[in-house]
Protein backbone atom coordinates (compact mmCIF):
# COMPACT_ATOMS: atom_id res chain seq x y z
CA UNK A 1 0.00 0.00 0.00
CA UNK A 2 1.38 3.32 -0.85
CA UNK A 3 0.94 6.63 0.77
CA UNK A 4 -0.11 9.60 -0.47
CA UNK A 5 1.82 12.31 1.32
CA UNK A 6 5.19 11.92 2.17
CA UNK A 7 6.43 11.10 5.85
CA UNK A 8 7.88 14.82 6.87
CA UNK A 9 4.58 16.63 5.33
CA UNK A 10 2.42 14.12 7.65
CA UNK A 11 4.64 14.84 10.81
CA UNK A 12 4.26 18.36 9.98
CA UNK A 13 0.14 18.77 9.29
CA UNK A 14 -0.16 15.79 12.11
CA UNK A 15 -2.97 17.21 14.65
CA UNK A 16 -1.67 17.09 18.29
CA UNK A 17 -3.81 14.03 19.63
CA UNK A 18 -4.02 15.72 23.48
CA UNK A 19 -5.95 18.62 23.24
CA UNK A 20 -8.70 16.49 21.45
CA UNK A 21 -8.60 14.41 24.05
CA UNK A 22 -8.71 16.90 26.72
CA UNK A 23 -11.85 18.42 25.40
CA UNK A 24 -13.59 14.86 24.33
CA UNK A 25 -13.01 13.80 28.43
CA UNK A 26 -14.32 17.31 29.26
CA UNK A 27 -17.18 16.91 27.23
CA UNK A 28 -17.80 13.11 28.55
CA UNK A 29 -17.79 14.59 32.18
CA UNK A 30 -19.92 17.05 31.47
CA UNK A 31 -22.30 14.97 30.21
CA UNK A 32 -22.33 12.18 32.19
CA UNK A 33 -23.06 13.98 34.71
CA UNK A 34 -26.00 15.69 33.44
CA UNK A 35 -27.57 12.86 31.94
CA UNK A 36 -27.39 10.57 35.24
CA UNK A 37 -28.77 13.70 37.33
CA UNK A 38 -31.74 13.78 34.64
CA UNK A 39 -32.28 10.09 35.00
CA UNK A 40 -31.94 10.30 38.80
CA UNK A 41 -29.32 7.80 38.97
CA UNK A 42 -26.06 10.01 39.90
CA UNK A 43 -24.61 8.17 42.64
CA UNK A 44 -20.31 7.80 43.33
CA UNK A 45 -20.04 4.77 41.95
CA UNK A 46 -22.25 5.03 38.76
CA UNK A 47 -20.73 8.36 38.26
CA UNK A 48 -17.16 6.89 38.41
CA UNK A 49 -18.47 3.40 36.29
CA UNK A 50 -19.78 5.47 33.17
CA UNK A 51 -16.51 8.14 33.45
CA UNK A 52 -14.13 4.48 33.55
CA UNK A 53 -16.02 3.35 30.67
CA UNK A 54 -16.00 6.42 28.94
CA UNK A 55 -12.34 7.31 29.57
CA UNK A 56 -11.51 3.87 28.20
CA UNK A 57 -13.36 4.54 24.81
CA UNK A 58 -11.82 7.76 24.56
CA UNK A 59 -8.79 5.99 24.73
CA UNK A 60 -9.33 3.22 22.57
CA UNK A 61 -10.36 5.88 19.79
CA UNK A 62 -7.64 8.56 20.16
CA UNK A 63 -4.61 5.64 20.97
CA UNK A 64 -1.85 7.05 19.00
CA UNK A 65 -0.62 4.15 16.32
CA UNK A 66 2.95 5.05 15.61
CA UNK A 67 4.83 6.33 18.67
CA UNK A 68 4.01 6.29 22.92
CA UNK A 69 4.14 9.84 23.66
CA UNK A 70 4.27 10.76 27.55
CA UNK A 71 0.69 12.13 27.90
CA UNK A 72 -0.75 8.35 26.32
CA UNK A 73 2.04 6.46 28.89
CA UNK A 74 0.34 8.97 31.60
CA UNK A 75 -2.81 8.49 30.84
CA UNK A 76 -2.34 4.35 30.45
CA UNK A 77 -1.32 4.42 34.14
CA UNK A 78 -4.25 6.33 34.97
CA UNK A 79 -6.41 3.93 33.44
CA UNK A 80 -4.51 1.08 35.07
CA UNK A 81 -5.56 2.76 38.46
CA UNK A 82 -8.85 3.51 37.71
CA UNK A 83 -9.54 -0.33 36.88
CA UNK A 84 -8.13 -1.20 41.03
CA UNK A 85 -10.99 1.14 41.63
CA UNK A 86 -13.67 -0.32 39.80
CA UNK A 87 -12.69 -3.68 40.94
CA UNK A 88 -12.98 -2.16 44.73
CA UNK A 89 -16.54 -0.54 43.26
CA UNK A 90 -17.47 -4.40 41.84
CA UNK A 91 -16.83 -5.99 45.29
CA UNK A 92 -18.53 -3.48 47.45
CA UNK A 93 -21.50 -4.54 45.33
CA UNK A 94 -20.86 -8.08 44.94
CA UNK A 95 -20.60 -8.02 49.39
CA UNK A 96 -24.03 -5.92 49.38
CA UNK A 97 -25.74 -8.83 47.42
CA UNK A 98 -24.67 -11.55 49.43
């Protein structure tokens, strides 16, 4: 498969990946919010689930496909953290059922 543009012109029109991000997250909190307070369903830990869940899409979409930069490494460890917390979140409710 051949490309179109050449290697420098691609590095140089390249959008920067982290604002986008940034502002998609924003956005995602935002609204999250909002649309569990309409539904009357904001709690902690359904307000935390949907931002996990929504954090890791973000991810999955904007994951950059050639190099690691430090923001993606930052936000990777992030992620890793928020998944001990939803485990913690998963138990509590697993220990209210039984």
């Amino acid at each position: 498969m051949t490309r179109i543009w050449s290697t420098a012109s691609n590095l140089c029109h390249k959008p920067k990946k982290l604002p986008e991000v940034v502002w998609v997250l924003a956005g995602w909190i935002v609204l999250s919010a909002a649309t569990l307070s309409v539904l009357g369903l904001l709690t902690f830990e359904n307000y935390y689930l949907v931002l996990y869940i929504g954090t890791l899409s973000v991810m999955q979409v904007y994951a950059p496909v050639d190099s690691h930069p430090i923001w993606w490494t930052v936000l990777r460890w992030i992620a890793a953290g928020g998944f001990i917390v939803f485990m913690l979140i998963m138990y509590w409710r697993i220990v209210a059922v039984i």
